[in-house]
Structures are given as C-alpha cells and as structure tokens.
C-alpha atoms as a PDB file:
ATOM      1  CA  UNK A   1       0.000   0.000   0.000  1.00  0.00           C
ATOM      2  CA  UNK A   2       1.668   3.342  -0.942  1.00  0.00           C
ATOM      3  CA  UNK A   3       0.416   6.290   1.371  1.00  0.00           C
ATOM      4  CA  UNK A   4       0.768   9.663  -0.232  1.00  0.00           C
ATOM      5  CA  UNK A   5       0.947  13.347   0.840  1.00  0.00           C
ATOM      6  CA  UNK A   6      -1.005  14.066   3.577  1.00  0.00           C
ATOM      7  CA  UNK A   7      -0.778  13.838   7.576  1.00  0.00           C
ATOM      8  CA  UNK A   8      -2.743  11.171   9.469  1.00  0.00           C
ATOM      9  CA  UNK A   9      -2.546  10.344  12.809  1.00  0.00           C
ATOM     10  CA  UNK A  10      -3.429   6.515  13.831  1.00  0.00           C
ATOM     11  CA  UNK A  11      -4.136   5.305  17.490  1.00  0.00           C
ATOM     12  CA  UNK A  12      -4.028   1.628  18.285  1.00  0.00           C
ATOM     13  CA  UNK A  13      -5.626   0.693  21.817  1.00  0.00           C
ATOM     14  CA  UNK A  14      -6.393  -2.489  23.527  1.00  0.00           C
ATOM     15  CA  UNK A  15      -9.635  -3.337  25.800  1.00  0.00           C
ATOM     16  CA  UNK A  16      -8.912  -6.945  25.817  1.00  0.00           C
ATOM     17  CA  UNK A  17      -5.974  -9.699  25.448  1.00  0.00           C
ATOM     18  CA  UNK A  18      -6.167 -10.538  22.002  1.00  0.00           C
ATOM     19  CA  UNK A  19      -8.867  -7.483  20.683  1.00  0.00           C
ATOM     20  CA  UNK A  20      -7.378  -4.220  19.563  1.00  0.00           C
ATOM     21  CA  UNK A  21      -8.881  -1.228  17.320  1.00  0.00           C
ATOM     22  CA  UNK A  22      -7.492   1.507  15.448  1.00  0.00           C
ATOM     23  CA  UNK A  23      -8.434   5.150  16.008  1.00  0.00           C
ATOM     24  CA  UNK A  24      -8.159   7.887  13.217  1.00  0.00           C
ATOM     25  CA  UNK A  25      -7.257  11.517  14.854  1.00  0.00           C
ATOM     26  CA  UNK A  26      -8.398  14.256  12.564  1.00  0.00           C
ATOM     27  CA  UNK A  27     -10.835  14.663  10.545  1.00  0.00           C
ATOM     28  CA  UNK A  28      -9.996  14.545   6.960  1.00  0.00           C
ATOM     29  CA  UNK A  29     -11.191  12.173   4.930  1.00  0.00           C
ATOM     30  CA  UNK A  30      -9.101   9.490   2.901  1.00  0.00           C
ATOM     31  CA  UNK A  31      -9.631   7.743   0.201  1.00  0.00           C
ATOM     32  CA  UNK A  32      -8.057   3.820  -0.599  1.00  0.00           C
ATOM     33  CA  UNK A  33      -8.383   2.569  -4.242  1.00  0.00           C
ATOM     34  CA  UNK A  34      -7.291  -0.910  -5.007  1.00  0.00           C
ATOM     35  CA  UNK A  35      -6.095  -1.523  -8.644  1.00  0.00           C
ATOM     36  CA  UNK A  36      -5.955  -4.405 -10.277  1.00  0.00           C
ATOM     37  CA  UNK A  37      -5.410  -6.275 -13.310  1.00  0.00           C
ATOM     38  CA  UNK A  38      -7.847  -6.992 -16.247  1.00  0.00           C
ATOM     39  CA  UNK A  39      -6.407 -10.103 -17.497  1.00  0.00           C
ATOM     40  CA  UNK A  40      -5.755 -12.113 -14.021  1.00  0.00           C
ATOM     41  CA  UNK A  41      -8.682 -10.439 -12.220  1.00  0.00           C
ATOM     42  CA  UNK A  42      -5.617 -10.333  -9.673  1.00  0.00           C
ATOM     43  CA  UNK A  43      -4.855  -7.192  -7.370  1.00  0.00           C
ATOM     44  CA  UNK A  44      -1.937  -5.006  -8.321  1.00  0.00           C
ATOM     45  CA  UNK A  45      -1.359  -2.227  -5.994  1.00  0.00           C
ATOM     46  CA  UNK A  46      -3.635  -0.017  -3.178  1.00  0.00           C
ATOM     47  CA  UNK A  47      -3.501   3.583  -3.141  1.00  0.00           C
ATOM     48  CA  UNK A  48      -4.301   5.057   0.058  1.00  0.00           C
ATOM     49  CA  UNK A  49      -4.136   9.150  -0.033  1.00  0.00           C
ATOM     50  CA  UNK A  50      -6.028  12.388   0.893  1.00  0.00           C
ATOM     51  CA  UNK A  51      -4.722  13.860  -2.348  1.00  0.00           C
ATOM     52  CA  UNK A  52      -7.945  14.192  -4.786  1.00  0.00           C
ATOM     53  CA  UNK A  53      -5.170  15.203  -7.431  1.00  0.00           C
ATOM     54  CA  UNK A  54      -3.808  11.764  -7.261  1.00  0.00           C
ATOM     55  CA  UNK A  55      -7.079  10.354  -6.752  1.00  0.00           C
ATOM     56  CA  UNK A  56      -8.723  11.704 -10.032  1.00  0.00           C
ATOM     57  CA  UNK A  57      -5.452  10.701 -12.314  1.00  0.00           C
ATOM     58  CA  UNK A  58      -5.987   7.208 -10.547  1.00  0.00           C
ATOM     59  CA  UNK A  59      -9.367   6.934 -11.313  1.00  0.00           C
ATOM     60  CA  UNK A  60      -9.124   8.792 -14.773  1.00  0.00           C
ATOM     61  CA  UNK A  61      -6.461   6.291 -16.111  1.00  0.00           C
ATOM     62  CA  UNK A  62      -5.317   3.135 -13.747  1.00  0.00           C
ATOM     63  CA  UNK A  63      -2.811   2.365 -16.503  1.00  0.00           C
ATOM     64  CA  UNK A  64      -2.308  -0.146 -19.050  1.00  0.00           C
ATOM     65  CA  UNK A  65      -4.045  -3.219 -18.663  1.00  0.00           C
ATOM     66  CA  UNK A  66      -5.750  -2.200 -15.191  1.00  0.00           C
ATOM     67  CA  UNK A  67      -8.985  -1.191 -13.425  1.00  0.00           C
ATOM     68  CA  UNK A  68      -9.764   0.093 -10.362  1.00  0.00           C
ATOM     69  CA  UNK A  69     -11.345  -2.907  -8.620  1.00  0.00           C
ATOM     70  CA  UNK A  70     -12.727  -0.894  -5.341  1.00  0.00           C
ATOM     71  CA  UNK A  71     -12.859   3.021  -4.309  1.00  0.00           C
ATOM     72  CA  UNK A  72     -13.667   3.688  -0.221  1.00  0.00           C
ATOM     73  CA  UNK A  73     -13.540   6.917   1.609  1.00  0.00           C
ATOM     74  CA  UNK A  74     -12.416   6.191   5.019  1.00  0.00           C
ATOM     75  CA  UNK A  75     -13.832   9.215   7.445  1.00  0.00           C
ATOM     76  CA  UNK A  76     -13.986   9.789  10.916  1.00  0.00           C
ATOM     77  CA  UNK A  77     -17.011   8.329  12.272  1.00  0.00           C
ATOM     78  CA  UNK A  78     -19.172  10.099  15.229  1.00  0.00           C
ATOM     79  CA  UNK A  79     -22.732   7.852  14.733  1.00  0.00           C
ATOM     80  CA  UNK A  80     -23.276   6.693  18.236  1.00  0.00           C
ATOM     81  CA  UNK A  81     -23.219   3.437  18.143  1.00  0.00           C
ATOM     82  CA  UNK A  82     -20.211   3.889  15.627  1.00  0.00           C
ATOM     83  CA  UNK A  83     -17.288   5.840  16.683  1.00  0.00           C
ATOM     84  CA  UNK A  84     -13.840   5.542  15.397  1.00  0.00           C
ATOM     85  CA  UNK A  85     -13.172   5.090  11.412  1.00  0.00           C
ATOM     86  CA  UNK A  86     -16.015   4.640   8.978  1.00  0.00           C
ATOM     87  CA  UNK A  87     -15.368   2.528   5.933  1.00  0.00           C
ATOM     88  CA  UNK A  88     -17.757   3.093   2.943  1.00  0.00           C
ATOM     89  CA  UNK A  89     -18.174   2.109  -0.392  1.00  0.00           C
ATOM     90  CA  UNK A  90     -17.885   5.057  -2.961  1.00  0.00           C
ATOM     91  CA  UNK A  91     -20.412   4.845  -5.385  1.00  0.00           C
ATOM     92  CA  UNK A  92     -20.130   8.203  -7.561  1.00  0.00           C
ATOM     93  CA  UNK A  93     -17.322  11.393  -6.991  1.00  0.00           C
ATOM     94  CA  UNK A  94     -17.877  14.732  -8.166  1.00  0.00           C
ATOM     95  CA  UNK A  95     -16.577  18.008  -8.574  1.00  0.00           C
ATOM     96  CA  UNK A  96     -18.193  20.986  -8.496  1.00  0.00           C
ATOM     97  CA  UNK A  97     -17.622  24.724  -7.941  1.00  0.00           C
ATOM     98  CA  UNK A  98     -19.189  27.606  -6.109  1.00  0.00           C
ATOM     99  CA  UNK A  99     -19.654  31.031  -7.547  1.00  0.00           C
ATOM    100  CA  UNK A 100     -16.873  32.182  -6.259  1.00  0.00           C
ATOM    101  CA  UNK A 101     -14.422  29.494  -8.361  1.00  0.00           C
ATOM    102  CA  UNK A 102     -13.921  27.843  -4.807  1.00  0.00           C
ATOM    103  CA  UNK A 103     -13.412  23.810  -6.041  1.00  0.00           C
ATOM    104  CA  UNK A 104     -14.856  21.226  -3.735  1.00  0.00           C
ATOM    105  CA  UNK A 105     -15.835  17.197  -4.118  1.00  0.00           C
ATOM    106  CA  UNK A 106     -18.777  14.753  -3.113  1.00  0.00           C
ATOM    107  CA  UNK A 107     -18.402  11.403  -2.448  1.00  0.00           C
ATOM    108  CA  UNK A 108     -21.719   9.300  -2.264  1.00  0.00           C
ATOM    109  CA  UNK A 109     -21.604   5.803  -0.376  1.00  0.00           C
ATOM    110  CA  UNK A 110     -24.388   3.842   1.312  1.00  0.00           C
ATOM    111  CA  UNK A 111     -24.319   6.111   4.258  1.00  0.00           C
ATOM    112  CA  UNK A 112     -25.064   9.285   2.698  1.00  0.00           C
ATOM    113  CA  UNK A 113     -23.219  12.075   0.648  1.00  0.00           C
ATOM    114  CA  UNK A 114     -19.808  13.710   1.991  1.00  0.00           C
ATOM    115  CA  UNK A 115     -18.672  16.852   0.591  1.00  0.00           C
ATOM    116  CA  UNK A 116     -14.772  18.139   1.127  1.00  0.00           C
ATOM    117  CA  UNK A 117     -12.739  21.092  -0.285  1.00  0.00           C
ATOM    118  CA  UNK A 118     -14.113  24.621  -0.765  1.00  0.00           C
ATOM    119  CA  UNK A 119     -15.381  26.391   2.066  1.00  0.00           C
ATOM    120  CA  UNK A 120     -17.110  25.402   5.446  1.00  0.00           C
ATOM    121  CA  UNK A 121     -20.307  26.470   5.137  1.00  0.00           C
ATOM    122  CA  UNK A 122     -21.945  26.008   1.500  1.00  0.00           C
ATOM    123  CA  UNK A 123     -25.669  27.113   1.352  1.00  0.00           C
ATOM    124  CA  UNK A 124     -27.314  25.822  -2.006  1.00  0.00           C
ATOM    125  CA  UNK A 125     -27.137  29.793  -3.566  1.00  0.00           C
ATOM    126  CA  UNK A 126     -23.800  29.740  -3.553  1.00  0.00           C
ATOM    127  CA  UNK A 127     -23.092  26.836  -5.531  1.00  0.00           C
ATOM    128  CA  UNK A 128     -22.152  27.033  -9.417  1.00  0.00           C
ATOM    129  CA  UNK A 129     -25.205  24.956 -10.711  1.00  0.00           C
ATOM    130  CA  UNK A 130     -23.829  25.016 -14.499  1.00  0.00           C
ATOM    131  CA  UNK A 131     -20.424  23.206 -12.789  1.00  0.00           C
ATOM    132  CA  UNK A 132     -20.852  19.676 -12.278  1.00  0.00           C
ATOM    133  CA  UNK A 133     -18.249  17.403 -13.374  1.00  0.00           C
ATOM    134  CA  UNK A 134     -18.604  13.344 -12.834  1.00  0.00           C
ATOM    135  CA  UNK A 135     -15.086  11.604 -11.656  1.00  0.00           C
ATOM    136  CA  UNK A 136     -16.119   8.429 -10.817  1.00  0.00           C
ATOM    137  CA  UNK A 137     -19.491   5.907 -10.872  1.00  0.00           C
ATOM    138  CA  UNK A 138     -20.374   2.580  -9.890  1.00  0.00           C
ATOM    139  CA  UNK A 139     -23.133   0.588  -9.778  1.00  0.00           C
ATOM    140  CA  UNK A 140     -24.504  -0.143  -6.246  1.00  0.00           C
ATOM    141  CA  UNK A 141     -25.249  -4.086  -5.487  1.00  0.00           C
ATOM    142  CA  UNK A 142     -28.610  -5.685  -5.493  1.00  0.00           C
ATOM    143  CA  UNK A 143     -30.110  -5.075  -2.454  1.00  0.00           C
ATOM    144  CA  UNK A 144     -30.624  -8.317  -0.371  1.00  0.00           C
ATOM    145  CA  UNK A 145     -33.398  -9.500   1.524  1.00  0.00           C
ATOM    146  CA  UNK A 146     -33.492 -12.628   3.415  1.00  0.00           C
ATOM    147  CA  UNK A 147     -36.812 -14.076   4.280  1.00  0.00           C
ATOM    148  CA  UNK A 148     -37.880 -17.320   5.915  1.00  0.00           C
END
C-alpha cells in the first residue's frame, strides 16, 4: 500500500488480550483505491491518499491493462453506536464549484453524501449549478433480503 501526501494520525488501543482497534485523529477524509489487473482479475497495488489530485489521475487512467477494482472513503465516524473510522463504499465522486471558483468534491456511499474542499459552510445559492463534473461511478449491489 503506498500512502501519499497528507498527515494522518493513527491510534491503536487495547480493551482486551487478544482485541485491539485503530483510532483515526483528525478529521480529513481518505480515500483507498485498489487496482488491479484486467487479465488475471488479480490485485496489483492499493492507493491510500487524501490527495484528490492523485485520486482523479488514478481513477481517470489506472494504466495499461488495469482497473480500479474498489474506491472507499475512510472518514472519521461520530454515529453513536459507531465511533472511530467509517469505511464506505464510494459509489459516484464529483466536482463541483461555487460562484466564487472555490473547487470542492462529493463522495456518495451507502451512508449518505460527503462533501470536502471549498469552504465550510456552503448554502445551495452559492453553488455554481452550471459546474458539475462526474469523476467516478459505480453501480450499487442488489439489495438483499433474506426471508424465511
């Protein structure tokens, strides 16, 4: 796994012999994209990075031969019956602008839609409506049910 540019802080504690858990401090939100190849169906390499820079020319061409085989955003979790790191799926990334040229990105996974970059506080007036461009897509699994 190659980490690149960025600062993240990881805590590993213990409640337990044998049980451990790992703690993100901060609050940025990283992304880990696992690449691998089209002929062998075989993983190649991870990429695990708060760069969106590096993420969109991952994304935008894998290289030769290779597809990205899974895209998470990892995120600091505060649900309460859930805190720590939250692990999600990433089913569509996008960029968009505000009116001011400010750049920022949303990620949508099962658990809702993230935005990062640009500034804090985005009310819907502000945003660049006519500035919408799609990174990434996937199709979301079947839904299961199990019934008796």
């Amino acid at each position: 796994m190659t980490a690149d540019k960025g600062k993240a802080e990881f805590l590993f504690s213990s409640n337990a012999p044998g049980s451990w858990n790992l703690s993100l401090e901060g609050s940025e939100t990283w992304m880990h994209l696992t690449i691998a190849s089209s002929d062998e169906q075989t993983v190649v390499r991870t990429l695990a990075t708060n760069d969106i820079e590096r993420v969109k020319q991952t994304l935008l061409s894998p290289g030769e031969g290779l597809f990205v085989r899974s895209f998470q955003a990892i995120f600091v979790s505060d649900f309460p019956d859930n805190a720590g790191l939250g692990v999600a799926e990433v089913y569509d990334l996008s960029e968009g602008k505000t009116k001011k040229g400010d750049v920022f990105y949303r990620l949508k996974t099962k658990y809702g839609v993230f935005r990062f970059g640009g500034p804090t506080q985005l009310p819907a007036r502000q945003e660049n409506l006519d500035w919408h461009v799609r990174i990434y897509s996937a199709e979301r699994p079947a839904r299961r049910f199990y019934a008796e």
